[in-house]
Protein backbone atom coordinates (compact mmCIF):
# COMPACT_ATOMS: atom_id res chain seq x y z
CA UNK A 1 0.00 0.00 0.00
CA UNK A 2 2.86 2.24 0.57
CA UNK A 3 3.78 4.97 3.73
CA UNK A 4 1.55 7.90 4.39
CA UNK A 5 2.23 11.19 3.01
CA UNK A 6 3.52 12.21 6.37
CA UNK A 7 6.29 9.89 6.45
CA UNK A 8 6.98 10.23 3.10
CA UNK A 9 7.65 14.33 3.66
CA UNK A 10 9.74 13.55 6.10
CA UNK A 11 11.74 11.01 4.32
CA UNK A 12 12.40 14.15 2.15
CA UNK A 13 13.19 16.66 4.72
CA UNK A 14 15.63 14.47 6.08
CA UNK A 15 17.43 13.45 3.26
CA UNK A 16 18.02 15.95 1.26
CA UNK A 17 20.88 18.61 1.21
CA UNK A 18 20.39 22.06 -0.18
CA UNK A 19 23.33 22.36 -3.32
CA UNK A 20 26.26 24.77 -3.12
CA UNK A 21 26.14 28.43 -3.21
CA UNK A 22 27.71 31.11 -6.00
CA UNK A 23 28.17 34.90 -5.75
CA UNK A 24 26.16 37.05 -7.77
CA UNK A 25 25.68 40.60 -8.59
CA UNK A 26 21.89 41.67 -6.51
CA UNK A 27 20.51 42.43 -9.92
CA UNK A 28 21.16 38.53 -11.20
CA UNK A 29 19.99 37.18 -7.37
CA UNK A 30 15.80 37.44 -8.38
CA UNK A 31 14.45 34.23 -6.85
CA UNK A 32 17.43 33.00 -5.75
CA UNK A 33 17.99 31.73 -2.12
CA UNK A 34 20.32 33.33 0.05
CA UNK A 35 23.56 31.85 1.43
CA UNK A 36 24.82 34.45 3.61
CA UNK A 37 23.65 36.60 6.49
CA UNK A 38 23.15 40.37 5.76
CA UNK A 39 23.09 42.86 8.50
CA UNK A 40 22.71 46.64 7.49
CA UNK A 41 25.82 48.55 6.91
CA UNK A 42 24.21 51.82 6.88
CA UNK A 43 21.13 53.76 9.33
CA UNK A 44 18.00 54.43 6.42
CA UNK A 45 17.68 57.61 6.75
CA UNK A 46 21.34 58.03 7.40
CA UNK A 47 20.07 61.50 8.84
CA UNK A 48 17.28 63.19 9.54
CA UNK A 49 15.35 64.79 6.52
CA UNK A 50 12.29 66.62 5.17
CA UNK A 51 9.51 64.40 4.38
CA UNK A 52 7.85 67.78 2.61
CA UNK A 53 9.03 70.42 0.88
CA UNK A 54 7.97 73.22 3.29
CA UNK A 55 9.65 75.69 6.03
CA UNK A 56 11.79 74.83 8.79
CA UNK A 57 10.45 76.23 12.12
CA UNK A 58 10.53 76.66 15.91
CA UNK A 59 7.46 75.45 18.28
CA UNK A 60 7.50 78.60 19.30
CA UNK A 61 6.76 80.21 16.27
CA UNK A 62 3.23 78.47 15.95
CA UNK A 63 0.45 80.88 14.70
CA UNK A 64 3.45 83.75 14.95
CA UNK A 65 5.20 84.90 11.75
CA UNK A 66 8.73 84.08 10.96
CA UNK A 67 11.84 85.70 8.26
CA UNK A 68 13.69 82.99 5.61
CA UNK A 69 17.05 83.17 6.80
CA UNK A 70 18.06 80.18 4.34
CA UNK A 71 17.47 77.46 1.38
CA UNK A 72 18.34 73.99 2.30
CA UNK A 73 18.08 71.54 -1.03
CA UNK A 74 18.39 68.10 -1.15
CA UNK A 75 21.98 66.95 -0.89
CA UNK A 76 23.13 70.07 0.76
CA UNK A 77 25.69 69.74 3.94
CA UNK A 78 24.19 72.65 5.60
CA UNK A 79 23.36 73.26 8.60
CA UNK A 80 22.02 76.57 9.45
CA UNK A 81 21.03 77.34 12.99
CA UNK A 82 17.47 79.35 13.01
CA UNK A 83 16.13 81.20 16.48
CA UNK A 84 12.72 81.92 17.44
CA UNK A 85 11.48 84.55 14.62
CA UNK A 86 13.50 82.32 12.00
CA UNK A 87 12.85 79.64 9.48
CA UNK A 88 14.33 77.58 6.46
CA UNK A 89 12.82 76.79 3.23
CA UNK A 90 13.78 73.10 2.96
CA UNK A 91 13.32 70.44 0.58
CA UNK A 92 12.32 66.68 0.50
CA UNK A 93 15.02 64.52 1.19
CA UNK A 94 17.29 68.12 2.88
CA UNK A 95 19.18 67.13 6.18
CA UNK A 96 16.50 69.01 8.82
CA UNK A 97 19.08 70.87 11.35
CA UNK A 98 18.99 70.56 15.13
CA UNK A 99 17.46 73.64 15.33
CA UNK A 100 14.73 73.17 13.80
CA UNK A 101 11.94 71.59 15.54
CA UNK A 102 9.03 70.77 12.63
CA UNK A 103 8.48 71.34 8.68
CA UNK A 104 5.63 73.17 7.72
CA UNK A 105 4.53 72.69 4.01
CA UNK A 106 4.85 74.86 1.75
CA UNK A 107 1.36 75.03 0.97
CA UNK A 108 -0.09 75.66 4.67
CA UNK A 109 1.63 78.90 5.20
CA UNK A 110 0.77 82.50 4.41
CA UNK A 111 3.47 83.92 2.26
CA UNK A 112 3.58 87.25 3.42
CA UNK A 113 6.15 88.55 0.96
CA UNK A 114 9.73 87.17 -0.17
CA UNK A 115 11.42 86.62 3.29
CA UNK A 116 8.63 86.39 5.75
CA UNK A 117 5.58 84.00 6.51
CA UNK A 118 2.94 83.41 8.32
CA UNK A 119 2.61 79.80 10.36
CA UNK A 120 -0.11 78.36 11.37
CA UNK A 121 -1.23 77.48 14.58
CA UNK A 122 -1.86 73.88 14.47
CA UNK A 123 1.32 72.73 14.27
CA UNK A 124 3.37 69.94 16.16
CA UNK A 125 7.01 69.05 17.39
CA UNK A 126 8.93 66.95 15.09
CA UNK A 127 5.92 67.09 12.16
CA UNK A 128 7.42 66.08 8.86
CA UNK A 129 10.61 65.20 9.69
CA UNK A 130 11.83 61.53 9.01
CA UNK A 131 14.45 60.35 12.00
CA UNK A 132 17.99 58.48 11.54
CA UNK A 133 17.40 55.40 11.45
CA UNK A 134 13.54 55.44 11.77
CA UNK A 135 13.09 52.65 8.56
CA UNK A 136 16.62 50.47 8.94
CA UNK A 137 19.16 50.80 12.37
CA UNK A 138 22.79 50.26 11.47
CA UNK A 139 23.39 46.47 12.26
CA UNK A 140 19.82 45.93 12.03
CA UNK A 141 19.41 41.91 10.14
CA UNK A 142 17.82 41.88 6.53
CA UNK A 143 18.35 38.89 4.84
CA UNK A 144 18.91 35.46 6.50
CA UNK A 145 20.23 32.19 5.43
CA UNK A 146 17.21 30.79 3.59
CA UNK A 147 15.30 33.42 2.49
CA UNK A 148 14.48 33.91 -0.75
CA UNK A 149 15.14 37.56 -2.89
CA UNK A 150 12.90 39.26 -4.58
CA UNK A 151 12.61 42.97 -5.70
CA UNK A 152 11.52 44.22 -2.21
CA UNK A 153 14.68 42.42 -1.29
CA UNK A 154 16.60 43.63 -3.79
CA UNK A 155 15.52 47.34 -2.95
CA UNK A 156 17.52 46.75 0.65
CA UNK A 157 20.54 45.29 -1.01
CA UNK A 158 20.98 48.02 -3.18
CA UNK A 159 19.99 51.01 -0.57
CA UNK A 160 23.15 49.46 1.68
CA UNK A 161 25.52 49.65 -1.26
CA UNK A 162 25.65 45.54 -1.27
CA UNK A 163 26.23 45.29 -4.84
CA UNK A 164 27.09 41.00 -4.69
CA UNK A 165 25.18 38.07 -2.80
CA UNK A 166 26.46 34.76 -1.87
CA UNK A 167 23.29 32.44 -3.57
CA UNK A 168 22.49 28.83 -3.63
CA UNK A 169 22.83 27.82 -7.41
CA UNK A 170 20.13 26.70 -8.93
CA UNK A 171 19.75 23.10 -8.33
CA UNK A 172 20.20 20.74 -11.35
CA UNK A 173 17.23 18.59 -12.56
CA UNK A 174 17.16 16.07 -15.50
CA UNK A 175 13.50 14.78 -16.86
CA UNK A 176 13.01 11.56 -18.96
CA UNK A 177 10.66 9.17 -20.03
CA UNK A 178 10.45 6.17 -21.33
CA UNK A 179 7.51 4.03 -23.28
CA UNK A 180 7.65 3.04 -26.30
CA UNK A 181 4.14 3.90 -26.85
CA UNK A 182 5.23 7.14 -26.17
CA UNK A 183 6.13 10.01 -28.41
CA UNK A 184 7.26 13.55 -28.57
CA UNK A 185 4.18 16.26 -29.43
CA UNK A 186 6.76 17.01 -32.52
CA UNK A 187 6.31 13.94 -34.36
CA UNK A 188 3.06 12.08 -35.82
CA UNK A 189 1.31 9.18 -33.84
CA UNK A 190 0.11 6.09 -34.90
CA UNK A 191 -3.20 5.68 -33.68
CA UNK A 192 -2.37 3.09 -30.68
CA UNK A 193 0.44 5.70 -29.54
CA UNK A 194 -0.12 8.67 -27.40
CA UNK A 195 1.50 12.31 -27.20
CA UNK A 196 4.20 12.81 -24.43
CA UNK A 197 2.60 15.06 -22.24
CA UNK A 198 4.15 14.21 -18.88
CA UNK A 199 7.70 15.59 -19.96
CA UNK A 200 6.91 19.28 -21.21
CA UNK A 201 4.68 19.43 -18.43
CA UNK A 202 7.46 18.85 -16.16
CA UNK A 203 10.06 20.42 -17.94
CA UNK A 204 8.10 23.69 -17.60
CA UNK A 205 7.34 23.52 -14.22
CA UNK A 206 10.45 22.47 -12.81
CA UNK A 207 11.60 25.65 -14.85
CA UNK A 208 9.15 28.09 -13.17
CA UNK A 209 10.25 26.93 -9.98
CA UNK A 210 14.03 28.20 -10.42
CA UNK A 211 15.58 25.21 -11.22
CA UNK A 212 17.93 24.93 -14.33
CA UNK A 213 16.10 21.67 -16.33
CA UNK A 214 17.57 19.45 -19.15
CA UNK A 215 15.18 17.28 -20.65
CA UNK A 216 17.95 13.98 -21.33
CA UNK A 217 15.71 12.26 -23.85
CA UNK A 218 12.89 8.89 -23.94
CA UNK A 219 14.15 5.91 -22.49
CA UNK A 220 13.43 2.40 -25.05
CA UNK A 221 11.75 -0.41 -22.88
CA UNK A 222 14.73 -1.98 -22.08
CA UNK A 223 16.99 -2.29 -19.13
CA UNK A 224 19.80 -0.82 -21.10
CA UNK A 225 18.59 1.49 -22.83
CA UNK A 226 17.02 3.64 -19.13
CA UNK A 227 20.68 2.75 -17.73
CA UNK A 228 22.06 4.69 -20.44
CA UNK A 229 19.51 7.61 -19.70
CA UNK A 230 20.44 7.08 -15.63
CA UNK A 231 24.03 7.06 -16.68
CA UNK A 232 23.10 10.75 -19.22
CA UNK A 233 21.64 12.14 -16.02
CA UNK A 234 23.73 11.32 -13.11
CA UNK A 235 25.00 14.58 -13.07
CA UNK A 236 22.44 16.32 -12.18
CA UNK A 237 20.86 17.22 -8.71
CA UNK A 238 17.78 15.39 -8.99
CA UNK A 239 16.51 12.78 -11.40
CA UNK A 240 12.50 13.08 -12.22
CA UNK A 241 11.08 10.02 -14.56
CA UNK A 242 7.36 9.15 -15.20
CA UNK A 243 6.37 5.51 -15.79
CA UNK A 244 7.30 2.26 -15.34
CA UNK A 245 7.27 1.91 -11.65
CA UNK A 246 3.94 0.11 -11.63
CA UNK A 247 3.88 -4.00 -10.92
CA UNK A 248 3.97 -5.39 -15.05
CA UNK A 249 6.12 -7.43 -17.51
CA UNK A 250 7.26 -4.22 -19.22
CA UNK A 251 8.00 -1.53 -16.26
CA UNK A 252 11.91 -1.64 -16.29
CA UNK A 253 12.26 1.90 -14.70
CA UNK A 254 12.63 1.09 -11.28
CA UNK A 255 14.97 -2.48 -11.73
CA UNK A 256 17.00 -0.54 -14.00
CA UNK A 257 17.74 2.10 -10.94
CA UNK A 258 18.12 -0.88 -8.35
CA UNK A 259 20.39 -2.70 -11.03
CA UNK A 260 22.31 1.24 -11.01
CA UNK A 261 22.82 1.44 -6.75
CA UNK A 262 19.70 3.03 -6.48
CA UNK A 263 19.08 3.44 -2.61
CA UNK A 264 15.20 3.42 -2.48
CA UNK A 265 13.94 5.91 0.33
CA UNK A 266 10.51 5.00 -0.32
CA UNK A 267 8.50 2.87 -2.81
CA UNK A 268 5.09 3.64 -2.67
CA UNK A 269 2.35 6.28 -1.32
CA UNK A 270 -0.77 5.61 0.71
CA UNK A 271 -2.59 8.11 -1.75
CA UNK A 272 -4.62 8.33 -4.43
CA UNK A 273 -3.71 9.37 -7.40
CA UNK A 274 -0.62 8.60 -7.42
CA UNK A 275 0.28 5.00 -5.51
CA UNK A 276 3.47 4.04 -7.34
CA UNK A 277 5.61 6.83 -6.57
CA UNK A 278 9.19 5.83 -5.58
CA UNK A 279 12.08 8.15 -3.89
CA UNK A 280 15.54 7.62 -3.39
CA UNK A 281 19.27 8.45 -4.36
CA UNK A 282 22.19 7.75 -5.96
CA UNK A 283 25.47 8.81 -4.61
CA UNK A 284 24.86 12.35 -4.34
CA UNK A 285 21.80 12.44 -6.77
CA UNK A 286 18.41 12.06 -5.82
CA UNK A 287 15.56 10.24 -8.04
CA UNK A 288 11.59 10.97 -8.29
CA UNK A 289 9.93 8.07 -9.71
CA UNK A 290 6.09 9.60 -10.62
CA UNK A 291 3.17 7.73 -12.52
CA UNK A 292 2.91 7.61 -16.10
CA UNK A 293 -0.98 9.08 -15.93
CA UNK A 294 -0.84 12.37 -16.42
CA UNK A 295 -2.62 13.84 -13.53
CA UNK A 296 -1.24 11.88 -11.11
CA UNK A 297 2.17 12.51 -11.88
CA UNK A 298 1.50 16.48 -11.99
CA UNK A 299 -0.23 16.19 -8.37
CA UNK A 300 2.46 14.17 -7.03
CA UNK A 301 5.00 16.51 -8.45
CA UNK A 302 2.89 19.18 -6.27
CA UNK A 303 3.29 17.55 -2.87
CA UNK A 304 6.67 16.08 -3.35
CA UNK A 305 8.45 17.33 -5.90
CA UNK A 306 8.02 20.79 -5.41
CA UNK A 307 9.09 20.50 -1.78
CA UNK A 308 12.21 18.44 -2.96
CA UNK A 309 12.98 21.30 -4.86
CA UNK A 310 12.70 23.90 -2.23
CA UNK A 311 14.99 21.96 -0.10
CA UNK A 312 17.67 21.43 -2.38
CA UNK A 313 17.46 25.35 -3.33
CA UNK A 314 18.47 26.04 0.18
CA UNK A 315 15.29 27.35 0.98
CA UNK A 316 14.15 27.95 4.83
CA UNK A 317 10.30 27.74 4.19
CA UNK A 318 10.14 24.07 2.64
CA UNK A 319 6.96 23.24 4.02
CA UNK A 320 3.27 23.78 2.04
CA UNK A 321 1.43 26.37 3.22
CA UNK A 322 -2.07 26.88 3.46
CA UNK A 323 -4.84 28.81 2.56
CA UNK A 324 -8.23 28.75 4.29
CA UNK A 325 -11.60 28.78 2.15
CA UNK A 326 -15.11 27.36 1.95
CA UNK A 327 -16.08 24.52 0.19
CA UNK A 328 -18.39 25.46 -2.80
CA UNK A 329 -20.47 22.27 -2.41
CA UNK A 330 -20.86 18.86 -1.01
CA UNK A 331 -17.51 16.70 -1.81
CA UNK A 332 -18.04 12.79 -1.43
CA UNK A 333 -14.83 10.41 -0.60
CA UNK A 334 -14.09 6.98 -0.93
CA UNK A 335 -12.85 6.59 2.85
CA UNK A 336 -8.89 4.41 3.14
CA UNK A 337 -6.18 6.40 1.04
CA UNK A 338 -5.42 10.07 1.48
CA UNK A 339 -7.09 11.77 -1.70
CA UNK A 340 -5.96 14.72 -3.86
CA UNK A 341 -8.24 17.03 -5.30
CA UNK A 342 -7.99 19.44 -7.76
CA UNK A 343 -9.82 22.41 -8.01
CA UNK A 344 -10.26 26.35 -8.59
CA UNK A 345 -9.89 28.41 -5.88
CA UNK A 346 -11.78 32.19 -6.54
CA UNK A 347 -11.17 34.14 -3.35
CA UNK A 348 -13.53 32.92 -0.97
CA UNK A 349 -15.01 29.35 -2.18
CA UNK A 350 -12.75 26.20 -3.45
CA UNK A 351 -14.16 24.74 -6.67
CA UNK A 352 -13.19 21.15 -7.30
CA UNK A 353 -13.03 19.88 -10.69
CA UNK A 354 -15.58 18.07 -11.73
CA UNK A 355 -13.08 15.20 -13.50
CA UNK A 356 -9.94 13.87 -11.41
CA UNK A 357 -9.56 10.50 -13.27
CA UNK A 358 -5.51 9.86 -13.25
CA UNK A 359 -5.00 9.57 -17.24
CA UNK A 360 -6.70 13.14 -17.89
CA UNK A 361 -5.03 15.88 -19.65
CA UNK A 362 -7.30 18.75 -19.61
CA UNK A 363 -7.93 19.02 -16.08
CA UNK A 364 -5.08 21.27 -14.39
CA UNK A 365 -5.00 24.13 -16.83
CA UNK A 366 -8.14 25.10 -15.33
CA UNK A 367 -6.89 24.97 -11.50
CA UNK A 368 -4.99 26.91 -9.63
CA UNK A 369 -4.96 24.93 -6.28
CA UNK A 370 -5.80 21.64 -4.32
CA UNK A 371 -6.81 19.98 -1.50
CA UNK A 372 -5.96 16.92 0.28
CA UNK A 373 -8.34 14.52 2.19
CA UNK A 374 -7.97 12.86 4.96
CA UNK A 375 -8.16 8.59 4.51
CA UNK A 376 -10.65 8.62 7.09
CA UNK A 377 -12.93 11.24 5.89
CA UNK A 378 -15.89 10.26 3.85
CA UNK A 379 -16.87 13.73 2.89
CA UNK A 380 -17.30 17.33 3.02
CA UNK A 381 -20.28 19.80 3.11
CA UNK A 382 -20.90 22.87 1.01
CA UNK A 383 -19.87 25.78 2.93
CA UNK A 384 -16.96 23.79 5.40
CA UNK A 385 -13.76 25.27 6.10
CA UNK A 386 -11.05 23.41 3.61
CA UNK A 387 -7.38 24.33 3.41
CA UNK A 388 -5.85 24.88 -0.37
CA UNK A 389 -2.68 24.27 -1.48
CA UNK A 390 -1.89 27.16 -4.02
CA UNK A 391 -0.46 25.45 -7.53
CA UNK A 392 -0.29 28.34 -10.54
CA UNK A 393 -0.33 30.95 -8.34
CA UNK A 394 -0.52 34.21 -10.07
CA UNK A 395 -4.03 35.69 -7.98
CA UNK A 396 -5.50 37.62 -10.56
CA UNK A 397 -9.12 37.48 -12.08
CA UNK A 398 -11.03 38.46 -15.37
CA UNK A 399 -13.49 39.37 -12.83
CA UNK A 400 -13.10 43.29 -11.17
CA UNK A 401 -13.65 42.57 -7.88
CA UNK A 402 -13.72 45.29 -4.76
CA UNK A 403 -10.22 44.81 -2.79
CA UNK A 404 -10.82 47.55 -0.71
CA UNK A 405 -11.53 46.72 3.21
């Protein structure tokens, strides 16, 4: 029957070691995983500075009138000291000196003629004036080992002058397949063959998910001819086939990787779709067996493969999370092996498909999310609290919707 998905997680988490890191220029580092610690070199603001173009005042001055004794741009070193009676015109972005206690904008004030103004009453200490220090502290940690960069990361790098970041690399994955009533969506079929769907499918995921991706070519059904795939593909990080791991005369995928020194981690899930899936390693190189039906080997890929991936990226956060949503109608399940189900996911209810057989094609390109049932569980009602798995997760709609809370 094979281990539960629990075990079989775990098996992954701890087995597998994230690859080696490279140094890259911040610009190059988008979606890569960080190797290093990075504290802040610098205070943001590195001094205090006008949040307004405006006047430079005293307290004291409030509802008073006051002379321009100065012009204080952005970039300027100066540092004029003002008295009661005095003020600055000052820029965004200006160092603010001591002396002055608030900005006033420009457009609040009653110009009274070139060097004198009239301030308002309603005024406060420190108004418009961003503090050293106030966003980032010197020393102050930004990125930890683990975390992943993005442009909001990015933006930090490059306000502390980092220009270089000590990445993971991307991790190395090789796809084949093997059948030979397979072939490639390139050539013609004979009408007892079938397209190769499994391969692009995984080829382009793998891809969006960081990972540099050879496809190493079909696999005959013969022994010798997957050992010479195996053999093609040792060199990468992690092995992903599809087919020939089920119990039959002609599955040679999983004897030819014993036959290679294949150490199995497991062989077999307690989950449906997707039984036959076997995990394990050779040397240095790890191998994910998945089904040969279509939609079982893309769902398996979701649970297990993707979170093999994140762990070999070097990635901290290598464990699904969840979204919470309501069920958009009563769900029926055959009770005794955990269940995946595909669905659509539209803000507030999950939609399951409506067809989840294992050989279908045309099912996922209309989801962007799952669920997963518990063995024990013979069903759900419309309306019950599920928790989604995101898959295809850009969160955007052909529908406007209101956003505002």
């Amino acid at each position: 029957m094979g281990i539960c998905i629990k075990e079989a997680l775990k098996l992954i988490k701890d087995n597998i070691n994230k690859v080696s890191y490279e140094i890259v220029p911040i610009e190059n580092s988008n979606g890569r995983i960080s190797a290093e610690v990075i504290k802040a070199k610098y205070s943001l603001p590195s001094f205090n500075n006008s949040a307004m173009d405006g006047y430079g005042v005293k307290i004291v001055d409030a509802g008073g009138t006051a002379r321009i004794i100065d012009d204080i741009f952005a970039g300027s070193s100066k540092q004029t000291n003002i008295e009661p009676t005095q003020c600055v015109k000052i820029m965004t972005g200006a160092r603010v000196p001591k002396s002055v206690d608030a900005i006033v904008p420009f457009e609040v004030v009653d110009k009274i003629d070139e060097e004198r103004i009239g301030i308002p009453s309603g005024i406060s200490l420190h108004q418009h004036i961003r503090f050293k220090g106030e966003d980032i502290q010197q020393d102050e940690p930004l990125i930890d080992i683990g975390d992943e960069i993005n442009f909001a990361t990015i933006t930090i790098l490059s306000s502390q002058g980092v220009t270089h970041i000590k990445v993971h690399r991307k991790p190395k994955v090789s796809v084949f397949t093997s059948g030979d009533e397979l072939k490639p969506h390139y050539e013609d079929i004979k009408d007892y063959q079938v397209f190769n769907s499994n391969t692009p499918t995984l080829l382009s995921r793998v891809s969006e998910l960081g990972a540099d991706v050879t496809f190493t070519g079909k696999a005959g059904d013969s022994i010798e001819s997957l050992q010479e795939m195996i053999k093609n593909s040792i060199y990468s990080d992690l092995i992903i086939t599809t087919g020939g791991i089920s119990v039959g005369e002609a599955d040679f995928t999983s004897k030819a990787f014993e036959q290679m020194g294949m150490e199995i981690l497991f062989d077999g899930i307690s989950i449906k779709p997707g039984q036959p899936t076997i995990f394990g390693k050779i040397g240095s190189t790890y191998v994910l067996n998945l089904p040969g039906n279509p939609l079982s080997a893309a769902l398996i890929f979701e649970i297990f493969g993707t979170i093999i991936l994140q762990k070999l990226s070097g990635n901290k956060n290598i464990f699904h999370n969840v979204i919470h949503a309501k069920l958009e109608d009563d769900l029926k399940n055959k009770q005794g092996r955990t269940t995946i189900i595909p669905g659509f996911f539209d803000g507030e209810y999950f939609i399951p498909s409506p067809k989840i057989f294992p050989g279908m094609v045309g099912v996922l390109y209309k989801c962007n999310s799952l669920i997963v049932l518990n063995k024990n569980l013979s069903g759900l009602l419309k309306d019950d609290l599920v928790k989604i798995i995101p898959i295809n997760w850009k969160f955007y709609t052909e529908k406007e919707k209101d956003f505002f809370n």
